[in-house]
Protein backbone atom coordinates (compact mmCIF):
# COMPACT_ATOMS: atom_id res chain seq x y z
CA UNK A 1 -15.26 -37.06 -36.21
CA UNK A 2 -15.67 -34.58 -38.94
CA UNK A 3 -13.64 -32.10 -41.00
CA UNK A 4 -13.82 -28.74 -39.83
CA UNK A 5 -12.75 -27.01 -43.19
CA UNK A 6 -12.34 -28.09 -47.03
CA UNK A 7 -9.10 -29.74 -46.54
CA UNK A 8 -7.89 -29.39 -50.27
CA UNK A 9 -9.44 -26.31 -50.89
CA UNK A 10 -7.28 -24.84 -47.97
CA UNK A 11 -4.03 -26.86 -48.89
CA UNK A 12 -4.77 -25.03 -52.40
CA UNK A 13 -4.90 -21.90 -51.27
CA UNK A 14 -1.10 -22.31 -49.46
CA UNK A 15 -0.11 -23.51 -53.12
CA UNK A 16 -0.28 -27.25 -52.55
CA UNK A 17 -2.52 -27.91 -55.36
CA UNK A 18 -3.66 -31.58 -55.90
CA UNK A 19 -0.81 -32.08 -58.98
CA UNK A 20 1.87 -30.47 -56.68
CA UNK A 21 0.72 -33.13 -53.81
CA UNK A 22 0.54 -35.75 -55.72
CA UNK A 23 3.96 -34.79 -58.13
CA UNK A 24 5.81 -34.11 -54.73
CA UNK A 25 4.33 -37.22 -52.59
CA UNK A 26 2.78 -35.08 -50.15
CA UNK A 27 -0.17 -37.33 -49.50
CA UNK A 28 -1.15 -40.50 -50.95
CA UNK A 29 -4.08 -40.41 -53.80
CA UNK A 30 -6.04 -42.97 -51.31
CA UNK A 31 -5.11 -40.44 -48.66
CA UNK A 32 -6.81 -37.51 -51.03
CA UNK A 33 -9.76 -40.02 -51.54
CA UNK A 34 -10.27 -40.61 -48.15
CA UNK A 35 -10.25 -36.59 -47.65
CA UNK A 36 -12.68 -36.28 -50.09
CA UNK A 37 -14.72 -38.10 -48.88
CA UNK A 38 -14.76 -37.46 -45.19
CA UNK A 39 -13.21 -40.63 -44.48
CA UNK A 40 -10.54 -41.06 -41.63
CA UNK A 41 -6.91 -40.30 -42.38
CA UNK A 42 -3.71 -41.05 -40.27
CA UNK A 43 -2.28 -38.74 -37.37
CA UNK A 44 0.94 -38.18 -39.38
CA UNK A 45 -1.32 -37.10 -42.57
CA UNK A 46 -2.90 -34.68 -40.11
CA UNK A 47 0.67 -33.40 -38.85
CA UNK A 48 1.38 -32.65 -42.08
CA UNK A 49 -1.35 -30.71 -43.12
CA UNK A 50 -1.71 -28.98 -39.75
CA UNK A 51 2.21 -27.81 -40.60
CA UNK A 52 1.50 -26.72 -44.21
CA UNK A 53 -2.01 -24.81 -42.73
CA UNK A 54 0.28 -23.47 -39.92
CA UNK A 55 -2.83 -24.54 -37.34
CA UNK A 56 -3.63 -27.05 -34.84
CA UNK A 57 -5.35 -31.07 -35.14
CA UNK A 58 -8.73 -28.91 -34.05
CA UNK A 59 -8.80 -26.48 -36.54
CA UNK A 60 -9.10 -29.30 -38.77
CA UNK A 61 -11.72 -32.07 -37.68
CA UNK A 62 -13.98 -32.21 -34.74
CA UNK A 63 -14.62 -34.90 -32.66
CA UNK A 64 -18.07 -36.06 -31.92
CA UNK A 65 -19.14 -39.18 -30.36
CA UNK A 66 -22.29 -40.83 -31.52
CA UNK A 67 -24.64 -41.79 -29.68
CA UNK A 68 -23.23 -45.46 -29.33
CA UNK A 69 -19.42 -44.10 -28.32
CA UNK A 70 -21.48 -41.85 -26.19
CA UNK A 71 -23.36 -45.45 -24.27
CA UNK A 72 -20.10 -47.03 -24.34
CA UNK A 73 -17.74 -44.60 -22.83
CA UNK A 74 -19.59 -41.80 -21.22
């Protein structure tokens, strides 16, 4: 899967600013790394961002199988 939108950027713009997160214990700094870099992150770290977004788990990241998923379970 990918992310659909810049994650941080958007969480910004609502006021959650990286020091806030962090200050507050929104998310974890290896949970901001892990945005950052496109990397996986836990269904409850996507609850919470969907709720401070105000959106849905697809408005954030899109699933797409690759071609060995695709082998395997298609």
């Amino acid at each position: 899967w990918k992310y659909k939108i810049d994650v941080l950027k958007e969480l910004s713009n609502r006021g959650y600013t990286s020091p806030r997160i962090r200050k507050e214990k929104i998310l974890s700094q290896a949970t901001m790394q892990n945005i950052r870099q496109g990397k996986g992150i836990t269904t409850d770290t996507l609850n919470t961002i969907c709720i401070i977004l105000r959106c849905q788990p697809s408005d954030v990241i899109e699933v797409t199988p690759t071609d060995e998923e695709k082998i395997k379970y298609f």
